[in-house]
Protein backbone atom coordinates (compact mmCIF):
# COMPACT_ATOMS: atom_id res chain seq x y z
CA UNK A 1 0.00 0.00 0.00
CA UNK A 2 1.09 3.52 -1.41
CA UNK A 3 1.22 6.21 1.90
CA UNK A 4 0.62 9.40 0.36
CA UNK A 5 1.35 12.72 1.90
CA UNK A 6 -0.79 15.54 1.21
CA UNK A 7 0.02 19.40 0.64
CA UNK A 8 -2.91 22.22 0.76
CA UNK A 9 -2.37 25.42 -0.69
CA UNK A 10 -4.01 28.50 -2.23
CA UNK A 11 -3.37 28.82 -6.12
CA UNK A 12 -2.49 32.39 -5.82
CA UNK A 13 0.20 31.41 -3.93
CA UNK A 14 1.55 27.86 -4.89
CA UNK A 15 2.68 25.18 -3.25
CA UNK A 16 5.13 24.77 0.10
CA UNK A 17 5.65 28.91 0.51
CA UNK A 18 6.00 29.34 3.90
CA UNK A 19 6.19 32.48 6.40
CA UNK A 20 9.14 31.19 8.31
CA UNK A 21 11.63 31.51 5.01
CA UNK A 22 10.62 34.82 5.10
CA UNK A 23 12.64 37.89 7.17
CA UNK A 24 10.23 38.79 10.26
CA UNK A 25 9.20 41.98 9.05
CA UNK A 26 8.13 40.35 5.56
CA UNK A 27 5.78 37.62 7.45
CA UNK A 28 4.41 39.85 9.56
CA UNK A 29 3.20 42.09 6.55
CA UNK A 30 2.22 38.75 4.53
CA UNK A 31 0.17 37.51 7.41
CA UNK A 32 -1.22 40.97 8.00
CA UNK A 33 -2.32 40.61 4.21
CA UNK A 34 -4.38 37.58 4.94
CA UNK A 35 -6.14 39.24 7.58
CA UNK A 36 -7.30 41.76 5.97
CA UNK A 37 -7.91 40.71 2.52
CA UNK A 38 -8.28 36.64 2.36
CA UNK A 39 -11.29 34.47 4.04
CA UNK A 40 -10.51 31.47 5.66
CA UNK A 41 -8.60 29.57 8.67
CA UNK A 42 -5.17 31.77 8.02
CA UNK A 43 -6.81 35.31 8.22
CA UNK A 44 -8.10 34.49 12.28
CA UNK A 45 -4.17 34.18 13.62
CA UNK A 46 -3.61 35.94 16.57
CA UNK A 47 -0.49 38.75 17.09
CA UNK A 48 1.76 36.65 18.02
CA UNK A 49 1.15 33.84 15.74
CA UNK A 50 4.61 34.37 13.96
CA UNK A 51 6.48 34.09 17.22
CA UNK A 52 4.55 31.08 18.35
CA UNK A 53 5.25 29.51 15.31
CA UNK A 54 8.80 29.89 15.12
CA UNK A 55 9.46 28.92 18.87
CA UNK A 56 7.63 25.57 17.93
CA UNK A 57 9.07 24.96 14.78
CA UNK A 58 12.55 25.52 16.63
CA UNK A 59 11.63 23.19 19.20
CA UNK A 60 10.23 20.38 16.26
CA UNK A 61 13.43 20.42 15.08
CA UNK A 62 15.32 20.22 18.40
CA UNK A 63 13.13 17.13 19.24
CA UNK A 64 13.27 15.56 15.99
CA UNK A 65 17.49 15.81 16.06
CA UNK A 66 17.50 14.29 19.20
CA UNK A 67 15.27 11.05 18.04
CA UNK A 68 18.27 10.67 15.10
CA UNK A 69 16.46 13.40 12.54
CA UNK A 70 18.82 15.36 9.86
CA UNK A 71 17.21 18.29 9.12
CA UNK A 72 18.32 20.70 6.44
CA UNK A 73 15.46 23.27 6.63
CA UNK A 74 15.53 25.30 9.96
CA UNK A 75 11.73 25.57 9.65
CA UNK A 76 9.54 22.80 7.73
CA UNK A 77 7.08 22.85 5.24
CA UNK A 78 3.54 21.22 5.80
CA UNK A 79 1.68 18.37 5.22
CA UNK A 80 -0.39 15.80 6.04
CA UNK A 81 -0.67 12.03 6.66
CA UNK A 82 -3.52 10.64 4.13
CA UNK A 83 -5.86 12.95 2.61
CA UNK A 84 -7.86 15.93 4.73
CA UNK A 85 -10.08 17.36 1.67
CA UNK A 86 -11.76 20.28 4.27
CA UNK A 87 -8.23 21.81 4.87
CA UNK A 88 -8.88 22.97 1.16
CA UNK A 89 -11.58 25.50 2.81
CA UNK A 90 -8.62 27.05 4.65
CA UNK A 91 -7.88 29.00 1.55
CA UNK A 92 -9.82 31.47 -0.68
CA UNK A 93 -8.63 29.40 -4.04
CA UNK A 94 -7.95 25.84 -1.82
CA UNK A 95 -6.03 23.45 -3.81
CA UNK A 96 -3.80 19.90 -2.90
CA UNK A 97 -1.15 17.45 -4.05
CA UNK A 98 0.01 14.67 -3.12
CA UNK A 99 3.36 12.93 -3.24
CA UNK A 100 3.76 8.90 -2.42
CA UNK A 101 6.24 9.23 1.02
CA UNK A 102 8.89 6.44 -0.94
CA UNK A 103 9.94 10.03 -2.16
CA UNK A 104 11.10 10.99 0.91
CA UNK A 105 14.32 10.02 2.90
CA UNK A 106 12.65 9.18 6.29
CA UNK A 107 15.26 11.64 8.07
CA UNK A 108 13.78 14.40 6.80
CA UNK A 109 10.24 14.12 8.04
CA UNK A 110 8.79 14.37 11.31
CA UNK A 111 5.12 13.93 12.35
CA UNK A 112 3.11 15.06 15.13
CA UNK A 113 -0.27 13.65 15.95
CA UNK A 114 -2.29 16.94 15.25
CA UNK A 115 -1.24 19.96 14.14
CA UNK A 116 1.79 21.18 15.82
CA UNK A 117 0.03 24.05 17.32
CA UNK A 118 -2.01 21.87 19.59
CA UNK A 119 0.22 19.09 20.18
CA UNK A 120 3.05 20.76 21.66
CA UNK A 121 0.67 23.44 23.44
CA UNK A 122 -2.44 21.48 24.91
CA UNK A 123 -1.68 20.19 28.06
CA UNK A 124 -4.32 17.51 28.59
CA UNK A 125 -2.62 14.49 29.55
CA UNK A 126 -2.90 12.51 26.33
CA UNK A 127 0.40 10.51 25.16
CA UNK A 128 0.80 12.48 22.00
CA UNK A 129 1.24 15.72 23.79
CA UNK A 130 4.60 17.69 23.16
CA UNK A 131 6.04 14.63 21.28
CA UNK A 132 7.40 14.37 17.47
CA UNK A 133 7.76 11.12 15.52
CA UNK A 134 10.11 9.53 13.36
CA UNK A 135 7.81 7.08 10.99
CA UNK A 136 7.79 4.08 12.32
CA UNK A 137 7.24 6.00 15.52
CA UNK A 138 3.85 7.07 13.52
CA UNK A 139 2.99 3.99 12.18
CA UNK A 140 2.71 2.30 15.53
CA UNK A 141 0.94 5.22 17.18
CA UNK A 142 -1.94 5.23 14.25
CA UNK A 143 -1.89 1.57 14.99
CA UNK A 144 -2.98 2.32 18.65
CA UNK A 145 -5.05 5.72 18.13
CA UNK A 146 -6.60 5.61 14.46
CA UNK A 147 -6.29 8.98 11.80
CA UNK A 148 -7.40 11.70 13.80
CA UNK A 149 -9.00 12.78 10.04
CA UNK A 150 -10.93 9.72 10.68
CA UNK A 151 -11.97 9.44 13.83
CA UNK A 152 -12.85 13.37 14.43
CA UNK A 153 -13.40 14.84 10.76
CA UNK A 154 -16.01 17.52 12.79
CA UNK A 155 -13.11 18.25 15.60
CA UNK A 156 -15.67 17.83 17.71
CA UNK A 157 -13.30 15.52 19.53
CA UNK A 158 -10.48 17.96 20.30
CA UNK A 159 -7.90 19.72 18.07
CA UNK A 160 -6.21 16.83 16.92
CA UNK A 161 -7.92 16.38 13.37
CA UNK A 162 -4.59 14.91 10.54
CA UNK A 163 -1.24 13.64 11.86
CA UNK A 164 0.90 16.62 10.46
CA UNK A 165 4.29 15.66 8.39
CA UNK A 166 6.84 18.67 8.76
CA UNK A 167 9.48 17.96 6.00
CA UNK A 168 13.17 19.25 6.61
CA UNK A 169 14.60 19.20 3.02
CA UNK A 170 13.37 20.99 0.29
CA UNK A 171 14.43 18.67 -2.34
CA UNK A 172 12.09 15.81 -2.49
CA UNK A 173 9.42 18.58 -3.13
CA UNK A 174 12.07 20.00 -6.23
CA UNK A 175 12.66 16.63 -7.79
CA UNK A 176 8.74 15.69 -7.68
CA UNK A 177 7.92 19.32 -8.78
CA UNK A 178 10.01 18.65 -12.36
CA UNK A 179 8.48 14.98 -12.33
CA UNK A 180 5.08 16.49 -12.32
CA UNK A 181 5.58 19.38 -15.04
């Protein structure tokens, strides 16, 4: 069985941009942009989203180091574990990929269960909390819990909704952007 990972985007922009390659003053006016002028999940962020982020994207990549992770990317880009088609109402022109994960060297891509947002800030008790997994690490945990996109499409069951991938490298998404041209 083919594992796919899946990206979600808006068309205006294209696929895996992300605010953290930018400088801070260049985010902040981006994100300020979506707040004012886009619909959708990204235009509710709070101030201090951009400093949130990068403290937890910091501390994904400290974790993931630690479990044996190479990173090249000092922030990730995003994407998901199996397919989450309402993530493409997040964006005013929503649109998604998908790329089998053979094209991806397994040191490269973390996971948390959830977004990363909620699972390394909700303190509730549940195992997942904090925590970022290697793949097989993953693979035994969906084994135990289910697909959160399966088990809680609503979120009516807490915030944990896909298992997030947060890829390190930016080449596996190069090489499969010039197969798919």
């Amino acid at each position: 069985m083919t594992i796919l990972l899946y990206h979600y985007y808006d068309l205006s922009t294209g696929p895996f941009r992300n605010l953290s390659d930018l400088d801070p003053c260049e985010a902040e006016r981006i994100l300020q942009e979506i707040r004012t002028h886009k619909k959708g999940f990204a235009s509710k962020r709070s101030a201090d989203y951009l400093t949130i982020r990068r403290n937890l994207e910091a501390r994904a990549r400290e974790l993931f180091v630690l479990k044996g992770g190479k990173p090249v990317r000092s922030a990730p880009h995003y994407m998901t574990l199996g397919e989450c088609p309402w993530l493409l109402e997040w964006f005013d022109e929503g649109k998604q990929l998908a790329i089998a994960i053979d094209h991806f060297d397994p040191s490269v891509i973390s996971f948390t269960y959830g977004d990363l947002f909620p699972t390394m800030r909700y303190q509730d008790g549940k195992k997942y909390r904090g925590q970022i997994y290697t793949l097989p690490e993953i693979i035994e945990l969906i084994d135990e819990f289910g697909l959160p996109q399966e088990w809680n499409r609503s979120g009516d069951q807490g915030p944990e909704r896909y298992i997030e991938v947060q890829v390190w490298d930016d080449l596996p998404l190069l090489l499969w952007t010039r197969k798919s041209i």
